[in-house]
Protein backbone atom coordinates (compact mmCIF):
# COMPACT_ATOMS: atom_id res chain seq x y z
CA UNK A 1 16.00 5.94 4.93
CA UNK A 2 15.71 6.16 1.02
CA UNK A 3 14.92 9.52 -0.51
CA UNK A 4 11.49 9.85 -0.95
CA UNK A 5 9.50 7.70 1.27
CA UNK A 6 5.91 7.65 0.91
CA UNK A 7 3.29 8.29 4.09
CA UNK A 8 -0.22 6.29 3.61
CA UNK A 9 -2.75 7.56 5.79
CA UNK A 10 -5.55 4.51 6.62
CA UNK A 11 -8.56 4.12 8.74
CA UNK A 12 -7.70 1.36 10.84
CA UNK A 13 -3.84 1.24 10.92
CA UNK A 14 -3.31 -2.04 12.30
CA UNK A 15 -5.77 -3.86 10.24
CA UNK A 16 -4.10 -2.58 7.39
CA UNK A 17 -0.58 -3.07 8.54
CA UNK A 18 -1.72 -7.22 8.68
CA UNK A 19 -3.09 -6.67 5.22
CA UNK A 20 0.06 -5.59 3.52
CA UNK A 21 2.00 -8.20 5.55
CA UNK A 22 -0.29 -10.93 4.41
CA UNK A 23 -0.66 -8.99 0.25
CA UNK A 24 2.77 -7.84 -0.20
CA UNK A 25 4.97 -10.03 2.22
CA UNK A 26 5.34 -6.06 4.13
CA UNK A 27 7.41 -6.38 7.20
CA UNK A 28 6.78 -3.70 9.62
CA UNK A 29 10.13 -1.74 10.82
CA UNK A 30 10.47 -0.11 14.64
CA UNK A 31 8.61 1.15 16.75
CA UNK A 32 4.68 2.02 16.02
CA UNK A 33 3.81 5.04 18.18
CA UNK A 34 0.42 5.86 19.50
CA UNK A 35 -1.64 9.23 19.46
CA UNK A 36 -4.28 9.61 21.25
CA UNK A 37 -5.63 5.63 21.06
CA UNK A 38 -4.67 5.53 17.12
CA UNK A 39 -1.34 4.69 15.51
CA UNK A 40 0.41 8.39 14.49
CA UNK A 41 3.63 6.57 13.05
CA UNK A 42 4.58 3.04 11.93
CA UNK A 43 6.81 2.57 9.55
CA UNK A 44 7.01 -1.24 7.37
CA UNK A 45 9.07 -2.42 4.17
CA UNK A 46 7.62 -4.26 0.98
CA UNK A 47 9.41 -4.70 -2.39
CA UNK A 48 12.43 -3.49 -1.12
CA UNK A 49 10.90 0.19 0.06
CA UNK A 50 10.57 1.79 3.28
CA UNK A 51 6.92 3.25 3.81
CA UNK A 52 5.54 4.57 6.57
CA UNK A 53 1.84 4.64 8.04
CA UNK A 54 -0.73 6.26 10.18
CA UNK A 55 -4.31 6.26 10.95
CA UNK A 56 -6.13 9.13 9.62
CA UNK A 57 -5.94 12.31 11.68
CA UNK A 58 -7.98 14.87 9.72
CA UNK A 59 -6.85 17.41 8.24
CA UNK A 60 -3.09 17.00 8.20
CA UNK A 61 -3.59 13.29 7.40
CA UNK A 62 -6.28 12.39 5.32
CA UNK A 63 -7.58 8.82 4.00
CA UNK A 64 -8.61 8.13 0.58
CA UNK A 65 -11.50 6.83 1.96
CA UNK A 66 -12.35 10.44 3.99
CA UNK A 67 -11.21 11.81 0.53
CA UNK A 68 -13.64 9.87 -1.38
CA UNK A 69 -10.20 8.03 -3.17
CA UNK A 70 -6.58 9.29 -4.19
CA UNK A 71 -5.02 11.32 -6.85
CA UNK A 72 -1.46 8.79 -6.29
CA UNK A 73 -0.53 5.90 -7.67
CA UNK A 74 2.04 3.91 -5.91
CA UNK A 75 4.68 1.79 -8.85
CA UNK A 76 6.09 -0.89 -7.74
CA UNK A 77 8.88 -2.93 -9.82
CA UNK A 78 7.77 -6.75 -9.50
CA UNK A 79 9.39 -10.22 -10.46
CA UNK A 80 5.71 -11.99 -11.33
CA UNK A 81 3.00 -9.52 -11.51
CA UNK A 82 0.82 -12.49 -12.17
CA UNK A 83 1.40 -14.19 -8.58
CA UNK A 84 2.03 -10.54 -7.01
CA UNK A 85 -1.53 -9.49 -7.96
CA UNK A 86 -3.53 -12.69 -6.61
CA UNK A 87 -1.42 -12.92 -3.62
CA UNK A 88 -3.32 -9.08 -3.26
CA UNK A 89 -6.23 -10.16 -4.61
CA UNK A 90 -6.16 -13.24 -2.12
CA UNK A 91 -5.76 -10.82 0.83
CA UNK A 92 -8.46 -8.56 -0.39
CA UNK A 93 -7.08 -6.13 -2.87
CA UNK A 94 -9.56 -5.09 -5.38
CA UNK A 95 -7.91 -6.07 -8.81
CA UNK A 96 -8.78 -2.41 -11.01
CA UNK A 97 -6.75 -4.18 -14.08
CA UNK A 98 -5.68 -7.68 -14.32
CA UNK A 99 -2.24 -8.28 -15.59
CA UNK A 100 -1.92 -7.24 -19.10
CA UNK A 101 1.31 -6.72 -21.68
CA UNK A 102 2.26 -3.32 -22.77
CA UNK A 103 5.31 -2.44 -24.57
CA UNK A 104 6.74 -1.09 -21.30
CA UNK A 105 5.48 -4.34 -19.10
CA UNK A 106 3.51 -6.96 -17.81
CA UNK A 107 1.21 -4.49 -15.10
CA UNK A 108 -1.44 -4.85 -13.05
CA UNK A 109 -3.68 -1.99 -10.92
CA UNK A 110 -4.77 -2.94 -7.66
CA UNK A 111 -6.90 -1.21 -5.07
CA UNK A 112 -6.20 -2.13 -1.36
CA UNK A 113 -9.00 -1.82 1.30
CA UNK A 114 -7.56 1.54 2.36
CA UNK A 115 -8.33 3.46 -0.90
CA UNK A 116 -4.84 3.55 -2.01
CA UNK A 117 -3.90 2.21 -6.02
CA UNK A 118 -0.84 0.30 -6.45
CA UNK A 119 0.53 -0.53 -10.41
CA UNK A 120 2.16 -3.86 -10.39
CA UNK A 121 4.65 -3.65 -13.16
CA UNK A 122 7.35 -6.53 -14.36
CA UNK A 123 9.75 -5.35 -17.04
């Protein structure tokens, strides 16, 4: 398990495990375990990370789109933000920021269905 692992609470857990699989080439990891008819634990792998995933179980586990959005931003370390961020957009990702170069990067800001805000970023 790395070090820091980040937990992304959704509505609709399995939907959005299929979107990450199909935007981000995520494969999910184990076993997903059910609570009370919704997923409480699934954990799945994309760039290289290990994330894990539930569906929303208020109020330990809240979803950005109970919370009306979210206050993280997830960075990711990409190889072509350019095909990365259609390949999103193409899945249904909202693109916030279409690739652009800063002196730190090529980055892109997407949005995924779920209310959570990813920064595509090639060095």
């Amino acid at each position: 398990m790395d070090p820091l692992t980040p937990m992304l609470a959704v509505h609709e857990c399995g939907e959005a495990l299929d979107f990450y699989s199909r935007a981000f080439g995520a494969t999910e990891e184990g076993e997903r375990h059910e609570f009370k008819g919704k997923i409480g634990h699934a954990r799945f792998r994309a760039f290289g990370a290990e994330l894990m995933i539930a569906d929303e179980f208020p109020p330990e586990n809240t979803s950005p789109k109970s919370l009306g959005g979210t206050t993280v931003i997830l960075h990711v370390e990409v190889d072509d933000v350019d095909a990365k961020t259609e390949r999103a957009k193409a899945a249904g990702a909202e693109v916030i920021r279409e690739p652009t170069n800063y002196p730190y990067g090529r980055i892109s800001k997407i949005r995924d269905p779920y209310g959570h805000v990813w920064m595509l970023n090639q060095r």
